[in-house]
C-alpha atoms as a PDB file:
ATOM      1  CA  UNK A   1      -2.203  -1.897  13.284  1.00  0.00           C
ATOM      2  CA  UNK A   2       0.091  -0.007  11.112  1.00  0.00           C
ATOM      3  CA  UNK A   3       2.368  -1.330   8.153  1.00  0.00           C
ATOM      4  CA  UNK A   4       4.520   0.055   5.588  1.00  0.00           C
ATOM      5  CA  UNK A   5       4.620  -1.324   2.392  1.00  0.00           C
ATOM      6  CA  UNK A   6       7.476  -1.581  -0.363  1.00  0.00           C
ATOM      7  CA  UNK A   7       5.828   0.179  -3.630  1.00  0.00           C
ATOM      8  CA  UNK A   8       7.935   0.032  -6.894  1.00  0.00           C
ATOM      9  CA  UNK A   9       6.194   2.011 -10.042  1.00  0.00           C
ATOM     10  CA  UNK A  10       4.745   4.835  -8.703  1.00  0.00           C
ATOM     11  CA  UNK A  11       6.442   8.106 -10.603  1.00  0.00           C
ATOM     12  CA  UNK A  12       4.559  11.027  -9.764  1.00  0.00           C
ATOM     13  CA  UNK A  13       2.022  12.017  -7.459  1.00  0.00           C
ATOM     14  CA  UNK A  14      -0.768  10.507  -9.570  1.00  0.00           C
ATOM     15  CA  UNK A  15       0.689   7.679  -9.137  1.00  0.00           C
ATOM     16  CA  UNK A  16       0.694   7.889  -5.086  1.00  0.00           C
ATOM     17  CA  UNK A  17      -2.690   9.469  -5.398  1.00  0.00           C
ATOM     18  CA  UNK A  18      -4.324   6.483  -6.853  1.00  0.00           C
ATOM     19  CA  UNK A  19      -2.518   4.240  -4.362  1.00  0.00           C
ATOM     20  CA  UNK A  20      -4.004   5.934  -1.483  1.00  0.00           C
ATOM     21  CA  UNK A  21      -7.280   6.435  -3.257  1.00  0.00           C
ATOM     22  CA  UNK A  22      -7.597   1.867  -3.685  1.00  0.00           C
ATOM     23  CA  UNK A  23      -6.229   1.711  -0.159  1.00  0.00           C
ATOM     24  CA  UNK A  24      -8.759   3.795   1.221  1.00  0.00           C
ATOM     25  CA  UNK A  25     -11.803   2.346  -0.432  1.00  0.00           C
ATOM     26  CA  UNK A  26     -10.375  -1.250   1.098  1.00  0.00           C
ATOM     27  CA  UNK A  27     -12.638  -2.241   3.852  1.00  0.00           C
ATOM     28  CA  UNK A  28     -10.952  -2.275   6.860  1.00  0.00           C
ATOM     29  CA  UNK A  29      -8.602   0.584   6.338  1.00  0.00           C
ATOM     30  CA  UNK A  30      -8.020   3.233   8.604  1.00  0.00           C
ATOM     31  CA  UNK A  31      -5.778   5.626   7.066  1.00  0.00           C
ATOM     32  CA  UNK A  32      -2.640   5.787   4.504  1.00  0.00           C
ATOM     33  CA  UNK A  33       0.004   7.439   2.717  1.00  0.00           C
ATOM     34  CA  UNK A  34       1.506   6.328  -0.084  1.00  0.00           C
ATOM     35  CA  UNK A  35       4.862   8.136  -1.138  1.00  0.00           C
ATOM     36  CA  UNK A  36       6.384   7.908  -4.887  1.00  0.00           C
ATOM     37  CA  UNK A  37       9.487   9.307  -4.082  1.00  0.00           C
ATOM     38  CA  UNK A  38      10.225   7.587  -0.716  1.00  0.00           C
ATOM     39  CA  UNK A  39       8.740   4.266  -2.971  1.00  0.00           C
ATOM     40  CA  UNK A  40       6.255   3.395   0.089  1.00  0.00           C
ATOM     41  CA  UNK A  41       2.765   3.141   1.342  1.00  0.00           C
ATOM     42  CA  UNK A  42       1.847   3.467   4.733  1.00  0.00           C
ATOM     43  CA  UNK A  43      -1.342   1.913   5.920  1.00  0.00           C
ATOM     44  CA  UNK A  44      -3.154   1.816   9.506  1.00  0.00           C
ATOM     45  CA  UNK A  45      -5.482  -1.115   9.283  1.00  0.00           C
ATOM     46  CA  UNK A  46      -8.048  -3.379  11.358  1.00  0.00           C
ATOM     47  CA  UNK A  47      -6.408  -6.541  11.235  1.00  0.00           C
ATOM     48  CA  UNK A  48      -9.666  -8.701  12.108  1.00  0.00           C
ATOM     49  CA  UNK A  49     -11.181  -6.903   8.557  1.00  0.00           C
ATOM     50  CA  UNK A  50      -8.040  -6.969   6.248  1.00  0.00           C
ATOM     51  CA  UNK A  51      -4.498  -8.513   5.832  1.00  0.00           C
ATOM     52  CA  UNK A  52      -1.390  -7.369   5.056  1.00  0.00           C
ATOM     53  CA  UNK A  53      -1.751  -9.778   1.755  1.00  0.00           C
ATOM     54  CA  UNK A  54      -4.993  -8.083   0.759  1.00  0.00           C
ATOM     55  CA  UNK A  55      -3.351  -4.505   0.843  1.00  0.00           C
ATOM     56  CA  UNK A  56      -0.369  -5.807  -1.309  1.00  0.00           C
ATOM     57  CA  UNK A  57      -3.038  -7.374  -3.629  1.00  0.00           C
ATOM     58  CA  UNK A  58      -5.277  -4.103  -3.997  1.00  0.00           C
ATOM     59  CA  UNK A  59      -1.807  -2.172  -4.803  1.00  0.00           C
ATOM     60  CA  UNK A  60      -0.719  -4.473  -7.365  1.00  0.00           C
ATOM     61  CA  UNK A  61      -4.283  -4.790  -9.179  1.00  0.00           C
ATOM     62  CA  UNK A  62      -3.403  -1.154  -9.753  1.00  0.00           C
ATOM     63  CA  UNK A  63      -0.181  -2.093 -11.920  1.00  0.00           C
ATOM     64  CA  UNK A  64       2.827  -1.451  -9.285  1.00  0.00           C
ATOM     65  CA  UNK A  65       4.967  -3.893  -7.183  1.00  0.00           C
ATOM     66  CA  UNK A  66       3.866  -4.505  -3.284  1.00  0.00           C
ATOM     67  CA  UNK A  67       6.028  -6.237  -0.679  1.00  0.00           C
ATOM     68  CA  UNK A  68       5.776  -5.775   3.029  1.00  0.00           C
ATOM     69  CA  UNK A  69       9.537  -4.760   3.861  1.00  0.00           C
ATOM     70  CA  UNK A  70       9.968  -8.387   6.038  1.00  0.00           C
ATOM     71  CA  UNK A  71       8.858  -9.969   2.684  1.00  0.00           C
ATOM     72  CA  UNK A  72      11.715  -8.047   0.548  1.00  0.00           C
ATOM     73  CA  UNK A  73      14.346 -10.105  -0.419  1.00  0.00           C
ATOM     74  CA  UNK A  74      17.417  -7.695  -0.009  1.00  0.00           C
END
């Protein structure tokens, strides 16, 4: 399953770098790309061995902002 994810914080490519670094070291993750200037992460995933709510967790433990795009209130 694939998801992209609202990211707000992330100013350089460090900053996607260590996004994509926590998201890959999450069990049940299959691939991702997080994007500073496009303010996103884009994660493939194995639903039956993560949730959306754990990715947004893991990138917020890292200091930015997570929201799956249904969950943004715009």
């Amino acid at each position: 399953m694939k998801a992209e994810f609202k990211v707000s914080g992330m100013t350089c490519g460090g900053c996607s770098s260590s996004v994509n670094k926590k998201l890959k070291a999450t069990k049940g993750v299959v691939a991702c790309q997080a994007d500073h200037e496009a303010g996103n992460a884009v994660v493939t995933y194995k639903p039956g061995e993560v949730a959306e709510g754990d990715l947004v967790a893991a990138i917020n433990k890292l200091g930015f902002k997570a929201a799956t795009p249904a969950a943004d209130p715009k």
